[in-house]
PDB file of N, CA and C in Angstrom:
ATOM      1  N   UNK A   1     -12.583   9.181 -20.571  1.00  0.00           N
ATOM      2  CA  UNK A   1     -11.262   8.728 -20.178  1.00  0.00           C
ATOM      3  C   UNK A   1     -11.431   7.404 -19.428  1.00  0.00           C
ATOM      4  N   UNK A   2     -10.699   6.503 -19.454  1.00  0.00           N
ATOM      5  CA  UNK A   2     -10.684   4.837 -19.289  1.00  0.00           C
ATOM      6  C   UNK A   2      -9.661   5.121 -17.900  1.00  0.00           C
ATOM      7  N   UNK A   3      -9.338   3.834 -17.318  1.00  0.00           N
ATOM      8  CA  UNK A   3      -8.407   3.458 -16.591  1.00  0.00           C
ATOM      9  C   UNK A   3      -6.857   3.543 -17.245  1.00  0.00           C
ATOM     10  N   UNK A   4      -6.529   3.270 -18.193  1.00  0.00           N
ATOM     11  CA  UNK A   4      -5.633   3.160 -19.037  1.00  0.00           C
ATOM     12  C   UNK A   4      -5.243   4.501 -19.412  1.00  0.00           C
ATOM     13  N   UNK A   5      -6.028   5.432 -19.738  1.00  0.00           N
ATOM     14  CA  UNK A   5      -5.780   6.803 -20.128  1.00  0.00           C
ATOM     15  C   UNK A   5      -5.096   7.781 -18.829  1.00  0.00           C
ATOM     16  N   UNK A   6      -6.098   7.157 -17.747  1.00  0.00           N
ATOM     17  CA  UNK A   6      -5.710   8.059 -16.680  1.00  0.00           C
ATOM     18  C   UNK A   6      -4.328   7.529 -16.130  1.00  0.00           C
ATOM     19  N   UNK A   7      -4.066   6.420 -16.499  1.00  0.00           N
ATOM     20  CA  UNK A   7      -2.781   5.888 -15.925  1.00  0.00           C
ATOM     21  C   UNK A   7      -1.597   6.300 -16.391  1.00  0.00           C
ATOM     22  N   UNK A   8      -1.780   6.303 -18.075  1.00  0.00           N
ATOM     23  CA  UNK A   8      -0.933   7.062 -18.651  1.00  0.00           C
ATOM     24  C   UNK A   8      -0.432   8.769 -18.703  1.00  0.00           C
ATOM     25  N   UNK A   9      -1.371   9.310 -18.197  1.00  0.00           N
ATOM     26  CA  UNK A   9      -1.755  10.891 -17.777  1.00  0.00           C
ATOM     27  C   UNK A   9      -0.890  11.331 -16.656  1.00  0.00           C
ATOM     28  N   UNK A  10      -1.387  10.226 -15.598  1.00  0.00           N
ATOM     29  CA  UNK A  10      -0.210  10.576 -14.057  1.00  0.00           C
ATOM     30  C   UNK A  10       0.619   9.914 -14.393  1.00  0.00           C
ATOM     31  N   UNK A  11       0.997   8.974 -15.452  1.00  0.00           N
ATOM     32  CA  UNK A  11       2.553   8.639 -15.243  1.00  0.00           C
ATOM     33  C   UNK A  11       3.202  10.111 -15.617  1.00  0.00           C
ATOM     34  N   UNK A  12       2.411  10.446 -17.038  1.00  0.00           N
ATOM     35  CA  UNK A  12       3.484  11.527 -18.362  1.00  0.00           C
ATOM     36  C   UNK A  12       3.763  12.268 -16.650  1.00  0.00           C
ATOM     37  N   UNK A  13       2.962  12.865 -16.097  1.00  0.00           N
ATOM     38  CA  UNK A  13       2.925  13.975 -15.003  1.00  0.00           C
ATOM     39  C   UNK A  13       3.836  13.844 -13.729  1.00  0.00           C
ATOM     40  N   UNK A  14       3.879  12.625 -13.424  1.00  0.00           N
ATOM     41  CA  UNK A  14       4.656  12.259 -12.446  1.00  0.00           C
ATOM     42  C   UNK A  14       6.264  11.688 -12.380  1.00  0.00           C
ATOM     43  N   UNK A  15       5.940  10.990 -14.349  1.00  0.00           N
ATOM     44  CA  UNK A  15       7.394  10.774 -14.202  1.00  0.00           C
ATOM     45  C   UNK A  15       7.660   8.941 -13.673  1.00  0.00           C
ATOM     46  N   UNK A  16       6.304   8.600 -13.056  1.00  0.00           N
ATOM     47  CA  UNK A  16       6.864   7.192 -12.416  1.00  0.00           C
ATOM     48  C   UNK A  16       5.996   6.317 -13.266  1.00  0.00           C
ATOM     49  N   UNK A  17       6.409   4.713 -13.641  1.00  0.00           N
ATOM     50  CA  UNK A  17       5.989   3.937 -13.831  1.00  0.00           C
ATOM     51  C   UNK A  17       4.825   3.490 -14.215  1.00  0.00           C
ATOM     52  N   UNK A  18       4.195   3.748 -15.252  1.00  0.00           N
ATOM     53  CA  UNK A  18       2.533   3.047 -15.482  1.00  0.00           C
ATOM     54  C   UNK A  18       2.470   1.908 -14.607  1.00  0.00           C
ATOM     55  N   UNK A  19       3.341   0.749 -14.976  1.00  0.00           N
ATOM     56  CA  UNK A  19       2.865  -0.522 -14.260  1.00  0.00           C
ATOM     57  C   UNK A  19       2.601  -0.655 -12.719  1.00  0.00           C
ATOM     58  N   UNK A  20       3.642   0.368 -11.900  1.00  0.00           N
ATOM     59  CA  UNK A  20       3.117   0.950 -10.530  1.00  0.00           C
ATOM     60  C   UNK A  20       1.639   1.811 -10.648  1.00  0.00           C
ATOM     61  N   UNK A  21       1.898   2.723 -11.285  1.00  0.00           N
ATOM     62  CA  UNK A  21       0.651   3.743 -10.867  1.00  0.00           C
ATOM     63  C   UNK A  21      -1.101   2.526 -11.696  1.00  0.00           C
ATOM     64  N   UNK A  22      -0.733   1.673 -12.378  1.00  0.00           N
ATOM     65  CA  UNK A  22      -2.027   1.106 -12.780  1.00  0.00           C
ATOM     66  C   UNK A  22      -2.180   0.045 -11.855  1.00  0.00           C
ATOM     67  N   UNK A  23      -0.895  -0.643 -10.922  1.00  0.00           N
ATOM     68  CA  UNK A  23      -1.401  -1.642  -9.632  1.00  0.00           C
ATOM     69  C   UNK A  23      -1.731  -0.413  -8.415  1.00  0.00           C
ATOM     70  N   UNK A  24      -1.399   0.693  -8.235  1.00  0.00           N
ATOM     71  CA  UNK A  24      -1.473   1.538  -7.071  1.00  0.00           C
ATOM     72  C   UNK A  24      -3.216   1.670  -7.214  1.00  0.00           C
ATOM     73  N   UNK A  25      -3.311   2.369  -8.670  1.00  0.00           N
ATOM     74  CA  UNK A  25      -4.892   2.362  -8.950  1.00  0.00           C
ATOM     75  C   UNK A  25      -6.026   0.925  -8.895  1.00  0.00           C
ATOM     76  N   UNK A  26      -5.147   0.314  -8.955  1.00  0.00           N
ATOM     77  CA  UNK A  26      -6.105  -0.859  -8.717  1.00  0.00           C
ATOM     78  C   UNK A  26      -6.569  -1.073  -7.551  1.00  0.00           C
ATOM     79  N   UNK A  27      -5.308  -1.003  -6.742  1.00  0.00           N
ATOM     80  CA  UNK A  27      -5.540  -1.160  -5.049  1.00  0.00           C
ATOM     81  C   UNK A  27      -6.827  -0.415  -4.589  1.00  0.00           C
ATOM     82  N   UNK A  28      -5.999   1.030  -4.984  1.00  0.00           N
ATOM     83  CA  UNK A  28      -7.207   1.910  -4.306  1.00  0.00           C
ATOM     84  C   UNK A  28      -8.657   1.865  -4.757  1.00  0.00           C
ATOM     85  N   UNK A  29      -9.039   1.299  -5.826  1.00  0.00           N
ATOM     86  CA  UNK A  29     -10.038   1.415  -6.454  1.00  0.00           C
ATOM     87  C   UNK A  29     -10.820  -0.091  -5.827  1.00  0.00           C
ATOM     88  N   UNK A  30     -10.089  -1.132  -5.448  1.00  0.00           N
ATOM     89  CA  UNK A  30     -11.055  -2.326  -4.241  1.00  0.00           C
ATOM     90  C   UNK A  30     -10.904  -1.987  -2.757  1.00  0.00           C
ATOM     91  N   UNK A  31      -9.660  -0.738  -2.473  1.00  0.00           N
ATOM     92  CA  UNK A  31     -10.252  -0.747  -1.201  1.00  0.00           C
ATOM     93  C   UNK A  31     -11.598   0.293  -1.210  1.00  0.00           C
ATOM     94  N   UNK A  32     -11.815   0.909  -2.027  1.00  0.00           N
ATOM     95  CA  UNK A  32     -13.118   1.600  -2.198  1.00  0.00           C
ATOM     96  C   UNK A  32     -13.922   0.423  -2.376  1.00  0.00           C
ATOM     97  N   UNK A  33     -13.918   0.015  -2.824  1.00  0.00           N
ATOM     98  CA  UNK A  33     -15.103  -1.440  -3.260  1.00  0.00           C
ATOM     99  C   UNK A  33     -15.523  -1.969  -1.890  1.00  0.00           C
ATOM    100  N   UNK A  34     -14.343  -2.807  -1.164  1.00  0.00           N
ATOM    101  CA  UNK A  34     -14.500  -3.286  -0.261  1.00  0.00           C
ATOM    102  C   UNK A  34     -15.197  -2.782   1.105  1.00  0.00           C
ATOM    103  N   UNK A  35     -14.670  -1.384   0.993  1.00  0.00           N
ATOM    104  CA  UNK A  35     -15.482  -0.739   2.274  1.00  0.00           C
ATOM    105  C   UNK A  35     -16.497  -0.250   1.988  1.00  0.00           C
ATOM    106  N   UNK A  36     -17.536  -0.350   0.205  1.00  0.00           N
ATOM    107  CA  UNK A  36     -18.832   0.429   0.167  1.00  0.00           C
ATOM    108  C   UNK A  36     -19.733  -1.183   0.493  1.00  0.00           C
ATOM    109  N   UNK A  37     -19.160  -2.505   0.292  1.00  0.00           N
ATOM    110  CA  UNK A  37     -19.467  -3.851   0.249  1.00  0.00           C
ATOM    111  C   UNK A  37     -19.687  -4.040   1.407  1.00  0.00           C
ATOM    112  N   UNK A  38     -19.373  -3.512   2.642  1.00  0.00           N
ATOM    113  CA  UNK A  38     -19.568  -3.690   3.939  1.00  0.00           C
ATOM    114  C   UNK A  38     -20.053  -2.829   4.236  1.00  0.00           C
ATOM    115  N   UNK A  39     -20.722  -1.658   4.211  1.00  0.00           N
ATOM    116  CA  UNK A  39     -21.936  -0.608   4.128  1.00  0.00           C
ATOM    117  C   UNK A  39     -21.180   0.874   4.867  1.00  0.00           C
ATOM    118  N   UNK A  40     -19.559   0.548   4.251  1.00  0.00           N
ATOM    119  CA  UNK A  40     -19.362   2.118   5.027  1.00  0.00           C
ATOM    120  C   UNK A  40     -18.911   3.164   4.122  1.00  0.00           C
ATOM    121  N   UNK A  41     -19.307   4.076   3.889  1.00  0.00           N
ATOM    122  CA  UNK A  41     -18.961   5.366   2.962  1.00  0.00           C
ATOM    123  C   UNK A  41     -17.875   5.523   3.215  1.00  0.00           C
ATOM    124  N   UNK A  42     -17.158   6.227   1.991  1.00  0.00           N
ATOM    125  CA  UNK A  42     -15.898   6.707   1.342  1.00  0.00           C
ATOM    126  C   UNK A  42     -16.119   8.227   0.829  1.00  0.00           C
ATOM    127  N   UNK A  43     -14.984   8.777   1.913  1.00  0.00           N
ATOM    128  CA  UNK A  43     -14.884  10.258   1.170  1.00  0.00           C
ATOM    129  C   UNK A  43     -13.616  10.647   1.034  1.00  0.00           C
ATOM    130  N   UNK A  44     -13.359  11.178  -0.328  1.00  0.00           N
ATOM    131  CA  UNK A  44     -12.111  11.701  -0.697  1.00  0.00           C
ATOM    132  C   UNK A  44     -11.776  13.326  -0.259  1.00  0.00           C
ATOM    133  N   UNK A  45     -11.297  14.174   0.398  1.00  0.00           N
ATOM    134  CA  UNK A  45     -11.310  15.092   0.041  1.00  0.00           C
ATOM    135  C   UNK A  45     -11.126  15.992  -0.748  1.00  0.00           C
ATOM    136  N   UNK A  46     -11.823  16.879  -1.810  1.00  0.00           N
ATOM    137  CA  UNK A  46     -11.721  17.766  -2.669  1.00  0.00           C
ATOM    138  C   UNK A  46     -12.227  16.957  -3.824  1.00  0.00           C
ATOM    139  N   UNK A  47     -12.796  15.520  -3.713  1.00  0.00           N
ATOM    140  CA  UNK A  47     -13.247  14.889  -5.014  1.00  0.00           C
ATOM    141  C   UNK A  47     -14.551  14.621  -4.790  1.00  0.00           C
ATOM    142  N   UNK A  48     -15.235  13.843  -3.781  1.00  0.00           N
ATOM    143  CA  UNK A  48     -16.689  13.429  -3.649  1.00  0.00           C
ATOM    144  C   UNK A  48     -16.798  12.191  -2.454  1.00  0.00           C
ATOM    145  N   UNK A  49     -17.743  12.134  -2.025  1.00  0.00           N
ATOM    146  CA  UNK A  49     -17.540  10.795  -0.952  1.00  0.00           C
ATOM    147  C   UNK A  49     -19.245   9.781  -1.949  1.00  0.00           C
ATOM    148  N   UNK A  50     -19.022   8.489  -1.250  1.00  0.00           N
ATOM    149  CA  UNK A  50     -19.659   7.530  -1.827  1.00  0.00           C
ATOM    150  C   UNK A  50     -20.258   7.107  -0.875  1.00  0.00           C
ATOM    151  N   UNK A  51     -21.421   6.991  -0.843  1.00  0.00           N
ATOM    152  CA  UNK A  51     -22.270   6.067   0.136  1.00  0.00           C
ATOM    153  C   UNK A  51     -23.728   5.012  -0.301  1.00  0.00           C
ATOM    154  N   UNK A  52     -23.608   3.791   0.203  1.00  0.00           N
ATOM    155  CA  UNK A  52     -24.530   3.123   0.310  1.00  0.00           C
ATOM    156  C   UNK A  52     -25.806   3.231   0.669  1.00  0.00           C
ATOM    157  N   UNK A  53     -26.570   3.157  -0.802  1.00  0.00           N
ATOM    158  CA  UNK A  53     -28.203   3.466  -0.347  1.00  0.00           C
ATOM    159  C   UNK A  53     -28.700   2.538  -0.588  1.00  0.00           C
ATOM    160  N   UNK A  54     -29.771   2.267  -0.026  1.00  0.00           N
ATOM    161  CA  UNK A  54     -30.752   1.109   0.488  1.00  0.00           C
ATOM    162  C   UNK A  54     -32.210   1.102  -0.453  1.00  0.00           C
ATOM    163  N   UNK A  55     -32.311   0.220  -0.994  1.00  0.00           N
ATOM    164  CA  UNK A  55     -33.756   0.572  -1.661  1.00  0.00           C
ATOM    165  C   UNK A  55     -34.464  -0.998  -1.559  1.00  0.00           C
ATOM    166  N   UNK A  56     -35.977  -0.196  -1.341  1.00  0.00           N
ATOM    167  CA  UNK A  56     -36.618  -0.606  -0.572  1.00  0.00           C
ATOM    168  C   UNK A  56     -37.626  -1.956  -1.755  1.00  0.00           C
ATOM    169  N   UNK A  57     -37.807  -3.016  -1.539  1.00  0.00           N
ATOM    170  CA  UNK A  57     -38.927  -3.799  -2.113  1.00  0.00           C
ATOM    171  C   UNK A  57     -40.167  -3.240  -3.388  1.00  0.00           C
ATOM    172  N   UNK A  58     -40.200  -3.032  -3.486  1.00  0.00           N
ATOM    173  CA  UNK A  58     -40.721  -2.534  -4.614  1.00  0.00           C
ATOM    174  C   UNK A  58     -42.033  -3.144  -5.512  1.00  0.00           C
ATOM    175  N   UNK A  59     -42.854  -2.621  -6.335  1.00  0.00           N
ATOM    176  CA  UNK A  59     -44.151  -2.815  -7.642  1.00  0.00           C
ATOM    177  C   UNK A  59     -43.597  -1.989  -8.516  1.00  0.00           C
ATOM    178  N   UNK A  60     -43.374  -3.429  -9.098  1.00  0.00           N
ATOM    179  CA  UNK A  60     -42.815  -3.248 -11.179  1.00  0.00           C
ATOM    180  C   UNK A  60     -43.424  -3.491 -11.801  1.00  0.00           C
ATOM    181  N   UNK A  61     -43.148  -3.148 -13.285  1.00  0.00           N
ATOM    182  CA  UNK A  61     -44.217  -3.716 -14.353  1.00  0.00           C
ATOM    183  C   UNK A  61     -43.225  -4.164 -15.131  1.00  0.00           C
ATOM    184  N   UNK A  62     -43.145  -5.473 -16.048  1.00  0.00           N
ATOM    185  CA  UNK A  62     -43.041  -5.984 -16.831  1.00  0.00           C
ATOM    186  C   UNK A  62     -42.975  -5.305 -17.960  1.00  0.00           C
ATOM    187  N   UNK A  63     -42.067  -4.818 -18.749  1.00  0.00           N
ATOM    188  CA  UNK A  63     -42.721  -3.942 -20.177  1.00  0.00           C
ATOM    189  C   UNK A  63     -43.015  -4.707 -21.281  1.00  0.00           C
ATOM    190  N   UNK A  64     -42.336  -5.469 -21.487  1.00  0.00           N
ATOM    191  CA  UNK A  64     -43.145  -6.666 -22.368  1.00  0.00           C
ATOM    192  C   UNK A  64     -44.082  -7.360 -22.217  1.00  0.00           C
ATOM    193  N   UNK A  65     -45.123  -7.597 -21.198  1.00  0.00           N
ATOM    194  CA  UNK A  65     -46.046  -8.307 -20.938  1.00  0.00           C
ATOM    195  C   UNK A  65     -47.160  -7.282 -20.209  1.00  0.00           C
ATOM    196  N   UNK A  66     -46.400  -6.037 -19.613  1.00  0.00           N
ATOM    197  CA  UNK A  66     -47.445  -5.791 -19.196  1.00  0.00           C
ATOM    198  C   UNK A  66     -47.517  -6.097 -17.592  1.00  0.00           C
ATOM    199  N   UNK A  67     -46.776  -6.961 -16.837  1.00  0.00           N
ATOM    200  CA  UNK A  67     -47.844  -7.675 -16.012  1.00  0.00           C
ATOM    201  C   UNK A  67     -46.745  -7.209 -14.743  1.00  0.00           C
ATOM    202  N   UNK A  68     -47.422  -7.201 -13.724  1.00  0.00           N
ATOM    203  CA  UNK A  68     -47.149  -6.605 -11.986  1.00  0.00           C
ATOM    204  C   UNK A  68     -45.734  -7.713 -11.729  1.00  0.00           C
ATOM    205  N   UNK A  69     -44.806  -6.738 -11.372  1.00  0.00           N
ATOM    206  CA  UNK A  69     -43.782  -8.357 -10.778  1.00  0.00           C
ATOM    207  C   UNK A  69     -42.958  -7.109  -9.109  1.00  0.00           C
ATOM    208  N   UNK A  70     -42.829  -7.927  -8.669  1.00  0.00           N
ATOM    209  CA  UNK A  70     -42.195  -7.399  -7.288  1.00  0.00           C
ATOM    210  C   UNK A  70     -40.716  -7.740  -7.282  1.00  0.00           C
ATOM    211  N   UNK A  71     -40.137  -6.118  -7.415  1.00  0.00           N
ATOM    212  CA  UNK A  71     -38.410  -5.673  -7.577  1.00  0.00           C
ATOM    213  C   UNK A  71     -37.840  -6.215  -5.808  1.00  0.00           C
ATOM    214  N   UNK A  72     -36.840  -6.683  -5.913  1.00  0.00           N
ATOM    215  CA  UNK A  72     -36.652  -7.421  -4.588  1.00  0.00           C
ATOM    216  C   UNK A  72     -35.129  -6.395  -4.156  1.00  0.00           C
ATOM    217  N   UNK A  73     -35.532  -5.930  -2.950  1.00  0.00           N
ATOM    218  CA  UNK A  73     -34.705  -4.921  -2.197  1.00  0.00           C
ATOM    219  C   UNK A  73     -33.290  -5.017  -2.440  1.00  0.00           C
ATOM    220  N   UNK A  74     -32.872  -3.962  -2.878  1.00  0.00           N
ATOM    221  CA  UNK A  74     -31.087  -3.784  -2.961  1.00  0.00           C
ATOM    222  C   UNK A  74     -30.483  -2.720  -2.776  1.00  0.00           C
ATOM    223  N   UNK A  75     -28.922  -2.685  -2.829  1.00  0.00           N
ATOM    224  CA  UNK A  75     -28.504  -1.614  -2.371  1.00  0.00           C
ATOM    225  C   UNK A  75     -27.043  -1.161  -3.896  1.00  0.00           C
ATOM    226  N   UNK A  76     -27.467   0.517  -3.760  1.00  0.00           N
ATOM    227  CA  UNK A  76     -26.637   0.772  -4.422  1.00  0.00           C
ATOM    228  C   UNK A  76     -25.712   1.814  -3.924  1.00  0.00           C
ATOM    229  N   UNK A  77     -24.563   1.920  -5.633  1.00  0.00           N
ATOM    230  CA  UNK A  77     -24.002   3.214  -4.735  1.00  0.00           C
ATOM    231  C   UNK A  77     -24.508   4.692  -5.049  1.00  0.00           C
ATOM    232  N   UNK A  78     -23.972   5.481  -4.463  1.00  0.00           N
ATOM    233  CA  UNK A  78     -24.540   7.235  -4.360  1.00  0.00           C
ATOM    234  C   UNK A  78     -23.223   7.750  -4.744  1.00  0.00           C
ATOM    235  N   UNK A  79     -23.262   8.889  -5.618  1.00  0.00           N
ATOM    236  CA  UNK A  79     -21.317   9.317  -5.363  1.00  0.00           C
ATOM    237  C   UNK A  79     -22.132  11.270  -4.969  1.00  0.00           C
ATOM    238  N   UNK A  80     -21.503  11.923  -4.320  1.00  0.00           N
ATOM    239  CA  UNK A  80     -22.007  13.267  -4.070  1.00  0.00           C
ATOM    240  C   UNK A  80     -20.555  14.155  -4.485  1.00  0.00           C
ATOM    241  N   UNK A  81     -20.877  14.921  -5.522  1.00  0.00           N
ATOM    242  CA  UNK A  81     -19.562  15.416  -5.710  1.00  0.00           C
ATOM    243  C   UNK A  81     -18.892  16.652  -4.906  1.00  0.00           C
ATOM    244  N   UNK A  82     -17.785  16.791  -3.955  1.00  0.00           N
ATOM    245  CA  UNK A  82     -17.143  17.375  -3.730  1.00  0.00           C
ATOM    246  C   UNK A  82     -17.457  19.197  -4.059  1.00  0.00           C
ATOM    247  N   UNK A  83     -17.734  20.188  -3.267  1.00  0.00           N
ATOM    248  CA  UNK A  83     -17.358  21.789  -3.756  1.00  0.00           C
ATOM    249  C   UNK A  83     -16.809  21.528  -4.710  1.00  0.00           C
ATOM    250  N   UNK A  84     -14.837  21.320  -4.764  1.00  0.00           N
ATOM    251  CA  UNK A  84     -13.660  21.335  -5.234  1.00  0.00           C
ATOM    252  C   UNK A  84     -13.976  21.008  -6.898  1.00  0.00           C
ATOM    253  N   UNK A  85     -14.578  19.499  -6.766  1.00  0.00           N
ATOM    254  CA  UNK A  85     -14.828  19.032  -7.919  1.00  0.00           C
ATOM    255  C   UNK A  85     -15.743  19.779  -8.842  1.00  0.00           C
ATOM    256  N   UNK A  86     -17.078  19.867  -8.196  1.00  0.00           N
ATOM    257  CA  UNK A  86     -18.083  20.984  -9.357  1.00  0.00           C
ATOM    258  C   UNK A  86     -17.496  22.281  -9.581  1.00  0.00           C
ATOM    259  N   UNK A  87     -16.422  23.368  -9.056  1.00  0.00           N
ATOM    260  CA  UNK A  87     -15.990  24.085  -9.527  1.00  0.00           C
ATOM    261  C   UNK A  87     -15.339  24.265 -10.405  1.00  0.00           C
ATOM    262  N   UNK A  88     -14.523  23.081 -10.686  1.00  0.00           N
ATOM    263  CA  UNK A  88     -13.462  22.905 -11.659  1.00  0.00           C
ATOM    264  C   UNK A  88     -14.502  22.595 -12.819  1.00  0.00           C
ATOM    265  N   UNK A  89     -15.389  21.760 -12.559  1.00  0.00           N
ATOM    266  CA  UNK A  89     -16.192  20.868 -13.934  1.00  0.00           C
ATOM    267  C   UNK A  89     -16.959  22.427 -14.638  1.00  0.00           C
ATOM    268  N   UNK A  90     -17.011  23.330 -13.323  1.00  0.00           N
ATOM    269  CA  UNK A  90     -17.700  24.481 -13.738  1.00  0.00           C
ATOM    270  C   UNK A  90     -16.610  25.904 -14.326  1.00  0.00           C
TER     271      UNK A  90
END
């Protein structure tokens, strides 16, 4: 399911406006951005929270050559899913 699908899903359900509910989803979907971009976790309740992990400098290998190269430290995201959520998926 896309952005587009789900937009159309809570409109049929709700009754209101795609063009609202796909700017409402937009919003919410950079203020999630914005606050994992400044290193602070996001938790929804009953869906999953998101947090920023740190990874550390690193020894890579090249797969085409073969040869030693050094992965340079970054950070990604983590999503941990919710009770609520794995029950339903279950």
């Amino acid at each position: 399911m896309n952005k587009s699908e789900i937009v159309a899903k809570v409109a049929a359900d709700t009754g209101m406006s795609q063009t609202a509910l796909d700017m409402a989803l937009g919003k919410m979907l950079k203020a999630i951005s914005d606050s994992l971009a400044k290193g602070e976790d996001v938790a929804i309740a009953g869906f999953g929270s998101f947090t920023v992990r740190a990874r550390k400098e690193r020894q890579g290998r090249n797969p085409s050559t073969g040869e030693t190269m050094t992965i340079k430290a970054s950070r990604s995201v983590g999503f941990k899913a919710a009770k609520a959520l794995k029950d339903a998926v279950n």
